[in-house]
N, C-alpha and C. Protein backbone atom coordinates (compact mmCIF):
# COMPACT_ATOMS: atom_id res chain seq x y z
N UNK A 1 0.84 -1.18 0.00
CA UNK A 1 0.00 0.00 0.00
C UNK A 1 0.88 1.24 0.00
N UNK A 2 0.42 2.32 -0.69
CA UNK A 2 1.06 3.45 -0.76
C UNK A 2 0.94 4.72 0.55
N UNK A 3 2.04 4.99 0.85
CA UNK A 3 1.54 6.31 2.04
C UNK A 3 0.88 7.15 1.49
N UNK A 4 0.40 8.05 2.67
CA UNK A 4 -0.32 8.79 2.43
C UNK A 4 -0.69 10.21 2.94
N UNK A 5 -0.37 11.51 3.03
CA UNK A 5 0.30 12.19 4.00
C UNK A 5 -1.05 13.39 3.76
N UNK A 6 -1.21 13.88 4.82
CA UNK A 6 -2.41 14.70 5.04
C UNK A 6 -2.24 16.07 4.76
N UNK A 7 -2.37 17.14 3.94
CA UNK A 7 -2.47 17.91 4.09
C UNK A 7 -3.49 19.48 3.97
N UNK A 8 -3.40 20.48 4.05
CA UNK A 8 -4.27 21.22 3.96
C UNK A 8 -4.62 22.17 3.34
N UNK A 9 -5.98 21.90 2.26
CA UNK A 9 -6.68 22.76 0.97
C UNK A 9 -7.38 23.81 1.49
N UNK A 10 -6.85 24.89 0.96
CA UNK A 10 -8.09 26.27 0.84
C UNK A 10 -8.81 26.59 -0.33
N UNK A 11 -10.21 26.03 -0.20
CA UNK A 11 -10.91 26.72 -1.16
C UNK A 11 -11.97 27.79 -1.14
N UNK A 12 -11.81 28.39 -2.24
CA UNK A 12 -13.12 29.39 -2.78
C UNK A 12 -14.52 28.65 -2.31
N UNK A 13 -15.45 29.58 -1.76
CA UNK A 13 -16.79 28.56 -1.45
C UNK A 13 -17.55 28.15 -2.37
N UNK A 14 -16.90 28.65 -3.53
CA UNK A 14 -17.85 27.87 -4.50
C UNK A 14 -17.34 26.77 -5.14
N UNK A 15 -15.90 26.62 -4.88
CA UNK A 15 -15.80 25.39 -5.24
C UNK A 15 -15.68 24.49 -4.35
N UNK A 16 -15.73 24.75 -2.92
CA UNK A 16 -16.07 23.65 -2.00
C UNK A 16 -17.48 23.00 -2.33
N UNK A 17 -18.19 24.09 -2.17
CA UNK A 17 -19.48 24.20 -2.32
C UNK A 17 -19.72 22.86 -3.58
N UNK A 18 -19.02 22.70 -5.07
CA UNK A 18 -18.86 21.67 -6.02
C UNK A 18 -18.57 20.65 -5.72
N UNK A 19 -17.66 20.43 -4.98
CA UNK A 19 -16.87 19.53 -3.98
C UNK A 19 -17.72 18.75 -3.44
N UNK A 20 -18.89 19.32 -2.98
CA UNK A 20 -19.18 19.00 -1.86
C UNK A 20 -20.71 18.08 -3.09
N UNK A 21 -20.63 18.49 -3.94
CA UNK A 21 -22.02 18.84 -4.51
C UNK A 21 -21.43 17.34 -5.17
N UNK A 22 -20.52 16.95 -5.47
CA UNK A 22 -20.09 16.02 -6.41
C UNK A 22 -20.17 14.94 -5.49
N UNK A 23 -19.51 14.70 -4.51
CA UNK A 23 -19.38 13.96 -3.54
C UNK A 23 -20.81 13.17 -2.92
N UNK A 24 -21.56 14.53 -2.48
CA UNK A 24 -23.05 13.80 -2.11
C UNK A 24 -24.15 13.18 -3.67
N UNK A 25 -23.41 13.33 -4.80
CA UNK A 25 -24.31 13.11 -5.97
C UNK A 25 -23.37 11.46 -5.48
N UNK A 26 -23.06 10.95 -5.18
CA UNK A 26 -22.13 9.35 -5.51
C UNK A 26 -21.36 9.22 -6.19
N UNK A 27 -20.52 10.63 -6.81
CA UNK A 27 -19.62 10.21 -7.74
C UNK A 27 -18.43 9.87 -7.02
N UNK A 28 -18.02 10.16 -5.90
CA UNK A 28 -17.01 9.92 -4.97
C UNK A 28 -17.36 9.68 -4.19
N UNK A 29 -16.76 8.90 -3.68
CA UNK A 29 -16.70 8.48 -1.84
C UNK A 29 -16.21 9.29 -0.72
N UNK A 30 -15.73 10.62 -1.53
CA UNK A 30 -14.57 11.67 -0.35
C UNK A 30 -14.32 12.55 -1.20
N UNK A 31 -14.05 13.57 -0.37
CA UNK A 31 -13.08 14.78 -1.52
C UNK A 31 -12.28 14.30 -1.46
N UNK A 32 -11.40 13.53 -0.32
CA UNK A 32 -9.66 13.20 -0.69
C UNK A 32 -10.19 12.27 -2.41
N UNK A 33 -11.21 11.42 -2.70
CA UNK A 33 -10.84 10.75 -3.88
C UNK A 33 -10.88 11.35 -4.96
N UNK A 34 -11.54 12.26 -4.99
CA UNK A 34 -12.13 13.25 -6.23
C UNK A 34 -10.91 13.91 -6.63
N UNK A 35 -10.13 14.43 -5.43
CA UNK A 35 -8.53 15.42 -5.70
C UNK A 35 -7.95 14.15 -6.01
N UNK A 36 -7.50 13.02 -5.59
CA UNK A 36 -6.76 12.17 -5.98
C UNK A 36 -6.70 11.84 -7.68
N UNK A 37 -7.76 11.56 -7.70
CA UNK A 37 -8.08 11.35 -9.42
C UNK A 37 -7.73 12.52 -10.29
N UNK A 38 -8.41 13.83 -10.49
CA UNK A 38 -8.09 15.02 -10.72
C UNK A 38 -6.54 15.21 -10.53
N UNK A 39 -5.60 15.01 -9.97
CA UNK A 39 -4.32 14.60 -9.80
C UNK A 39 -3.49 13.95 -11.11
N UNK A 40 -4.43 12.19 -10.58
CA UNK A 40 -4.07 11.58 -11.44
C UNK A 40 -4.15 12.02 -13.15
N UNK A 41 -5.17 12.06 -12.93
CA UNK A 41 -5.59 12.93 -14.51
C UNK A 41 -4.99 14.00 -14.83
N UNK A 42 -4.46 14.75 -14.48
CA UNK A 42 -3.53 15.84 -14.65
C UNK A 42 -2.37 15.13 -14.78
N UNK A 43 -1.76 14.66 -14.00
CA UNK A 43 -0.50 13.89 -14.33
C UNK A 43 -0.42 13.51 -15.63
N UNK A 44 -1.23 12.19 -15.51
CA UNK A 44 -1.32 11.62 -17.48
C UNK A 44 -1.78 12.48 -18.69
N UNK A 45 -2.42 13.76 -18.08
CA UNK A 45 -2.57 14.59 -19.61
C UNK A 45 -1.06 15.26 -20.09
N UNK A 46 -0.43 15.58 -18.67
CA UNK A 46 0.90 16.37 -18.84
C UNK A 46 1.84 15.31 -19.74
N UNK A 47 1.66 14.15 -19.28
CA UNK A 47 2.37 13.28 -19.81
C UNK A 47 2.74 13.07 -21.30
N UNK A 48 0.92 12.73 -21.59
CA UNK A 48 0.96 12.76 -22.99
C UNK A 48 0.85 13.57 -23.96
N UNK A 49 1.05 14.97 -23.32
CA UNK A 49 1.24 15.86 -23.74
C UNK A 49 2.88 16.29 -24.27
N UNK A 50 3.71 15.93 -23.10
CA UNK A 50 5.03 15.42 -23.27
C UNK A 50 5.37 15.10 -24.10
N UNK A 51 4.53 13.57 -24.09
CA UNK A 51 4.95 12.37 -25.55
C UNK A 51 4.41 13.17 -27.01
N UNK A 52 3.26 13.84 -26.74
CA UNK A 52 3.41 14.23 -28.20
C UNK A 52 4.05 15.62 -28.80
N UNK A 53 4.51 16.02 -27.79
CA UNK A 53 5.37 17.35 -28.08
C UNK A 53 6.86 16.47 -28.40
N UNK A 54 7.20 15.32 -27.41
CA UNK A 54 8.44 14.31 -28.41
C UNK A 54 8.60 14.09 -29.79
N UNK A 55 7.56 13.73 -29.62
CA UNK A 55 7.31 12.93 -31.41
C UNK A 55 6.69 14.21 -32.26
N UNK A 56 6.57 15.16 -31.96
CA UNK A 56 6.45 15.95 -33.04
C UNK A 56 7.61 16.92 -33.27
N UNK A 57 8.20 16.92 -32.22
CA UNK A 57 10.02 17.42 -32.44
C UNK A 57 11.06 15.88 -33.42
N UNK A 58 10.30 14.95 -33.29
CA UNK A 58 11.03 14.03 -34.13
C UNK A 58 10.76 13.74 -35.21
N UNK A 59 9.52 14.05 -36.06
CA UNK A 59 9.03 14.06 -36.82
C UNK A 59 9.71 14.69 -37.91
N UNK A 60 10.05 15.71 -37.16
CA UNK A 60 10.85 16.70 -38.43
C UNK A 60 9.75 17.72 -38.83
N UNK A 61 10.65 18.46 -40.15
CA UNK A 61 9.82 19.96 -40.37
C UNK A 61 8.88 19.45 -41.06
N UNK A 62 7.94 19.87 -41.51
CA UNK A 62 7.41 19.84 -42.88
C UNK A 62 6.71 21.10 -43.08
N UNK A 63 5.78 20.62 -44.38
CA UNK A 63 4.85 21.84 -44.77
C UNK A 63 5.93 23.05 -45.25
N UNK A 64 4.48 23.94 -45.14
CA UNK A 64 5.84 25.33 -45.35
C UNK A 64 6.30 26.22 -44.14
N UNK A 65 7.35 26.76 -44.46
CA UNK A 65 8.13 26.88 -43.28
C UNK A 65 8.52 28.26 -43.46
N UNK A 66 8.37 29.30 -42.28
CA UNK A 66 8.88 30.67 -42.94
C UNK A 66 10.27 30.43 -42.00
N UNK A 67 11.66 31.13 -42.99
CA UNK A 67 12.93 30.64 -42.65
C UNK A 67 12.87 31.37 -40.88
N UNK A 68 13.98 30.89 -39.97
CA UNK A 68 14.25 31.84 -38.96
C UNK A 68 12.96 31.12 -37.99
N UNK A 69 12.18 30.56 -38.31
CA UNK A 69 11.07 30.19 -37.28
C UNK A 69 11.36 29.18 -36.50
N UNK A 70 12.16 28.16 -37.23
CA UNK A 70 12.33 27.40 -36.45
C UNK A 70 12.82 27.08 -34.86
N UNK A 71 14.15 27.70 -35.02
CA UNK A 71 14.67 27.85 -33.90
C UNK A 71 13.92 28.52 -32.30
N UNK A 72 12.79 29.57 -33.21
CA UNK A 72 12.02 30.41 -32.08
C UNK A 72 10.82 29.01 -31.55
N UNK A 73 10.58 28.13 -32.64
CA UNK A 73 9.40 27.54 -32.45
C UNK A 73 9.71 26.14 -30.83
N UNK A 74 11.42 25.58 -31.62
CA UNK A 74 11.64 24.62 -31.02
C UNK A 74 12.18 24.93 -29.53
N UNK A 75 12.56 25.80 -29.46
CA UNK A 75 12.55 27.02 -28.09
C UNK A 75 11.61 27.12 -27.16
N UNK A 76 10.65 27.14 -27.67
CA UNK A 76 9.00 27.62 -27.52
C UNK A 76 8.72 26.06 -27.16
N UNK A 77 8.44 25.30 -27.52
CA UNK A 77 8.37 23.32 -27.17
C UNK A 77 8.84 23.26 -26.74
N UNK A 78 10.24 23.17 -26.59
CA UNK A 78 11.23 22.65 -25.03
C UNK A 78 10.90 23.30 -23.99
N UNK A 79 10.55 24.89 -23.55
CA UNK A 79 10.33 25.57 -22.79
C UNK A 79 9.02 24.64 -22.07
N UNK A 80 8.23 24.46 -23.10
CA UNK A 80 6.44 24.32 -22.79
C UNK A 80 6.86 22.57 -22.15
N UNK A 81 7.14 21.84 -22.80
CA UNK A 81 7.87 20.41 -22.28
C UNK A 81 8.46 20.04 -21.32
N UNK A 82 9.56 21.14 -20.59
CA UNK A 82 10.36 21.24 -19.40
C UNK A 82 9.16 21.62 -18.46
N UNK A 83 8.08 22.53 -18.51
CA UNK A 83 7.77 23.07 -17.54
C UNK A 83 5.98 21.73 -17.38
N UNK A 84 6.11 21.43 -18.54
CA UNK A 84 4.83 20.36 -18.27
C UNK A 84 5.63 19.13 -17.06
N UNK A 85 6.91 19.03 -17.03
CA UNK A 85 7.82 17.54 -16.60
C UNK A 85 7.46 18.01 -15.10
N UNK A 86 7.55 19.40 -14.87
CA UNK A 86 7.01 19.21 -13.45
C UNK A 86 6.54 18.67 -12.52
């Protein structure tokens, strides 16, 4: 089993208020599960967001290309890639 360490959320009342609204509909069993998932799901979008910012830096150029762009573009992806790895 994985630990599990407690800590402490401040929210806006309206999104407790959602929180709270989601939870008593049965979609969760807890707010801790609802943030857990929402987590999770964030994690794996960053991810594959990652992977396809990879493979489209490996892909190579195509199409048309105005000269000088490149370098600003692939700049611009590594930047956005490093800060998704977070």
């Amino acid at each position: 089993m994985t630990s599990a360490a407690m800590i402490e959320l401040v929210l806006p009342d309206t999104s407790r208020d959602a929180l709270d609204a989601i939870v008593r509909a049965g979609a969760y069993a807890s707010p801790s599960e609802y943030i857990h998932e929402l987590i999770a799901r964030d994690q794996a979008d960053r991810e594959n967001i990652r992977k396809q910012l990879i493979e489209g830096l490996n892909s190579g150029i195509g199409g048309t290309w105005v000269p000088g762009a490149a370098s600003t573009l692939l700049q611009t992806i590594r930047a956005r890639s490093a800060q998704l790895s977070v």
